[in-house]
C-alpha atoms as a PDB file:
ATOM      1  CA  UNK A   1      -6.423  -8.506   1.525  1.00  0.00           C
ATOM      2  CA  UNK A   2      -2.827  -9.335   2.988  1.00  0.00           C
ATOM      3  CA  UNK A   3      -2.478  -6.013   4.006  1.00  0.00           C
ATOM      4  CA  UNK A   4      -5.845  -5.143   5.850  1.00  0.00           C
ATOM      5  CA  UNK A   5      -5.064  -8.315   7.473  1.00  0.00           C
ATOM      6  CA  UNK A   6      -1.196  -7.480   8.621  1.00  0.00           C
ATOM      7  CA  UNK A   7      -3.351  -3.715   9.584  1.00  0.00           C
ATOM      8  CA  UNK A   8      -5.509  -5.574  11.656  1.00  0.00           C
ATOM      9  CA  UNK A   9      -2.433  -7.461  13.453  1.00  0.00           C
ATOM     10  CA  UNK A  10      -0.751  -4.243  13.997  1.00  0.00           C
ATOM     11  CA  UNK A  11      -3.731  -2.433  15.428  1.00  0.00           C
ATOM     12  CA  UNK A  12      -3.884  -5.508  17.952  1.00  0.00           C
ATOM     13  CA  UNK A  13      -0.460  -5.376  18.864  1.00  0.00           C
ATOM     14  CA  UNK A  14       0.137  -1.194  19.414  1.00  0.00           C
ATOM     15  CA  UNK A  15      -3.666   0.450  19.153  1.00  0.00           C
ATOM     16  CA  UNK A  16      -3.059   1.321  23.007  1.00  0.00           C
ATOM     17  CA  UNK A  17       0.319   2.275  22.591  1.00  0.00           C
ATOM     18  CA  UNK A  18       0.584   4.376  18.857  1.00  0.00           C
ATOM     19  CA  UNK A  19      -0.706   8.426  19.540  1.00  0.00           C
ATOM     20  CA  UNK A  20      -4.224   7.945  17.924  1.00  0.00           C
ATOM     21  CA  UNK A  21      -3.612  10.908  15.657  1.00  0.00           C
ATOM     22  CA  UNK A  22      -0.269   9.446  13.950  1.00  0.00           C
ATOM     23  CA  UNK A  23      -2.303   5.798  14.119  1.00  0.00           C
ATOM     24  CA  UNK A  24      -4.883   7.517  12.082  1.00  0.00           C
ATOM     25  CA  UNK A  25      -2.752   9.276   9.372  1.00  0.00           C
ATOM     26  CA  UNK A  26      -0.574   6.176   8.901  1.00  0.00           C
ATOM     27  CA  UNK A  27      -3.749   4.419   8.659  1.00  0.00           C
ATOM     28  CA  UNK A  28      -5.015   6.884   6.404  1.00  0.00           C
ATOM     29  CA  UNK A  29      -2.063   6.564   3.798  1.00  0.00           C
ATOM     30  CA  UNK A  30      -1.853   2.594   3.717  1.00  0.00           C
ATOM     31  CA  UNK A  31      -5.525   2.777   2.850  1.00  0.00           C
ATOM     32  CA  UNK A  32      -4.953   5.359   0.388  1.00  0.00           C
ATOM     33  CA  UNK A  33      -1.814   3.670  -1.017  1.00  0.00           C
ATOM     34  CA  UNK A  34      -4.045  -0.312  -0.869  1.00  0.00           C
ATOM     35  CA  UNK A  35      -7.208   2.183  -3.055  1.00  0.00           C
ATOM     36  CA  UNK A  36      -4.587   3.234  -6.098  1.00  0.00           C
ATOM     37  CA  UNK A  37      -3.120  -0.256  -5.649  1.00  0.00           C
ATOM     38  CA  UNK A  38      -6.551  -1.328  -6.658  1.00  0.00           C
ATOM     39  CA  UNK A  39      -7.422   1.091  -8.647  1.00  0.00           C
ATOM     40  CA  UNK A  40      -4.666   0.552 -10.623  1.00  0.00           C
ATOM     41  CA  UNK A  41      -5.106  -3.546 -11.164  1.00  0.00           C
ATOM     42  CA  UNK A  42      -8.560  -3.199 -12.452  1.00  0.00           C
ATOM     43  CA  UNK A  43      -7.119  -0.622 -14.551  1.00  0.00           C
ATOM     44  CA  UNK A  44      -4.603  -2.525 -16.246  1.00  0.00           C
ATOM     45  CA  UNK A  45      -7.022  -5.915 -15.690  1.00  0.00           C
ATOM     46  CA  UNK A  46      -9.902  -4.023 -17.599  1.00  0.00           C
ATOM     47  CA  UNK A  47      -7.944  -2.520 -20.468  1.00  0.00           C
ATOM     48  CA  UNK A  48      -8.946  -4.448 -23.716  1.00  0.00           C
ATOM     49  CA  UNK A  49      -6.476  -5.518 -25.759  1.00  0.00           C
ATOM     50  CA  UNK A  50      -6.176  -2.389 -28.249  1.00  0.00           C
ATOM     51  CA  UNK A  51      -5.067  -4.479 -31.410  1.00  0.00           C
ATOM     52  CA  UNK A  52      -4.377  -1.338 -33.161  1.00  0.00           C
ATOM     53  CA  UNK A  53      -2.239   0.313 -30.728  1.00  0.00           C
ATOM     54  CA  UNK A  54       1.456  -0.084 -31.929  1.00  0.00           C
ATOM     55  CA  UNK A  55       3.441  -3.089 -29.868  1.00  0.00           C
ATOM     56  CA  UNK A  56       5.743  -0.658 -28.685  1.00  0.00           C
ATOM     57  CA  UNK A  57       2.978   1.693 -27.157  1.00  0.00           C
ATOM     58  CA  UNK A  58       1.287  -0.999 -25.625  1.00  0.00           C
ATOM     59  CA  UNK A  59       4.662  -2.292 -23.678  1.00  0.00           C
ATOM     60  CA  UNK A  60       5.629   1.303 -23.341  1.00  0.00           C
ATOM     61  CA  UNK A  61       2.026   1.656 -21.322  1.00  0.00           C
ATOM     62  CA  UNK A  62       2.633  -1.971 -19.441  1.00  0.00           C
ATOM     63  CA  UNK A  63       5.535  -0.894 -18.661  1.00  0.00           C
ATOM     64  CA  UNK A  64       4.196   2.389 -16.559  1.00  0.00           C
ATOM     65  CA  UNK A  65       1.431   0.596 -15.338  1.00  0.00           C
ATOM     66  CA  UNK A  66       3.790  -2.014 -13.351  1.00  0.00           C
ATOM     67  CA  UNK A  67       6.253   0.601 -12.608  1.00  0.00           C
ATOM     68  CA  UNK A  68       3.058   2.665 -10.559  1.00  0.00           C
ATOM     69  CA  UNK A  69       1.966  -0.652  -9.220  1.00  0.00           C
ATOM     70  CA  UNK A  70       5.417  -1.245  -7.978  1.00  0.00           C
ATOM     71  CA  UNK A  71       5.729   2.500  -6.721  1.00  0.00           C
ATOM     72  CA  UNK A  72       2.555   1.594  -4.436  1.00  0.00           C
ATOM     73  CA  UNK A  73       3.572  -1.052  -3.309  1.00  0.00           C
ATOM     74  CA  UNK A  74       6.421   0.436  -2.246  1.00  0.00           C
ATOM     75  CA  UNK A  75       4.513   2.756  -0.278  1.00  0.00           C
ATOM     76  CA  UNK A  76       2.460   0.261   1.362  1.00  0.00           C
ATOM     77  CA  UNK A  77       5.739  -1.537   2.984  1.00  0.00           C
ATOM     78  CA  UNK A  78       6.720   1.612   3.925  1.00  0.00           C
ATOM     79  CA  UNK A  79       3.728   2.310   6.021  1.00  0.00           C
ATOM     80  CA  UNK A  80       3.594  -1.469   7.297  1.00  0.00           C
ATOM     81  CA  UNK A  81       7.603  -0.668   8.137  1.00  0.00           C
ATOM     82  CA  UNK A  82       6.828   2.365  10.126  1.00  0.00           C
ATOM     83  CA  UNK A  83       3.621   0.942  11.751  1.00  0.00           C
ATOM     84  CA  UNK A  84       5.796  -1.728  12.998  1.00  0.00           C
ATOM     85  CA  UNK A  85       8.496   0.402  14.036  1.00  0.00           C
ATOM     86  CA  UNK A  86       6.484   2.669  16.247  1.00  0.00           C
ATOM     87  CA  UNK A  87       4.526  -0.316  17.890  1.00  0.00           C
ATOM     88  CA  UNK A  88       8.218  -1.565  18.312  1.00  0.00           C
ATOM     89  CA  UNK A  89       9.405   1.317  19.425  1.00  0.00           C
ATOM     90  CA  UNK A  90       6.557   2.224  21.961  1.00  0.00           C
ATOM     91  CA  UNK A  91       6.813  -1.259  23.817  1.00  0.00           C
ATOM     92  CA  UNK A  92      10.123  -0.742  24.253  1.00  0.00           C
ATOM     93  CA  UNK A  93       8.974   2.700  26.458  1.00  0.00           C
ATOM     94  CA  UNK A  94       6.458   0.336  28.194  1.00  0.00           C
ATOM     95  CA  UNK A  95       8.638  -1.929  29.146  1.00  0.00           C
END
C-alpha cells in the first residue's frame, strides 16, 4: 500500500539515524493504525446490504464507519508526520 511504501522510503532515509527502539514503536503503531484501517474497509466492504435495517440506521452506521476510517487515517499521517520529523530532525544533528 501507499503507506508501507512511504515506510519503506523513510526507513531508507533515517534507519541509521532514528534510536531503533522509538523506530520500532512508531513502526509498531503505523502498522497497527494501516491493520484497523483494513480491518475496517473489509468491514464496511463486506456488510450486505441489510434491506430491513431502517435508512436512518444504516446512514447512522455509514456514518461511524467513515468517521473511524477517517480517525485512522488520521493516525497514520500522524505517524508518517513524526517519522519524518525525527529523520528531519536527526540529519540536522548529523550535519
Amino acid at each position: 500500500s501507499q503507506h508501507s511504501r512511504e515506510l519503506q522510503q523513510l526507513q531508507q532515509q533515517g534507519c541509521a539515524m532514528v534510536p531503533k527502539e522509538q523506530f520500532l514503536q512508531l513502526q509498531h503503531q503505523l502498522q497497527q493504525a494501516e491493520r484497523s484501517r483494513q480491518r475496517l474497509q473489509e468491514e464496511l466492504e463486506n456488510r450486505p446490504s441489510e434491506t430491513n435495517m431502517p435508512q436512518g440506521s444504516h446512514a447512522q452506521l455509514l456514518k461511524m464507519m467513515e468517521e473511524r476510517m477517517m480517525d485512522v487515517e488520521q493516525k497514520l499521517k500522524l505517524v508518517k508526520r513524526l517519522l519524518q520529523d525525527k529523520v528531519n530532525q536527526l540529519k540536522e544533528q548529523v550535519s
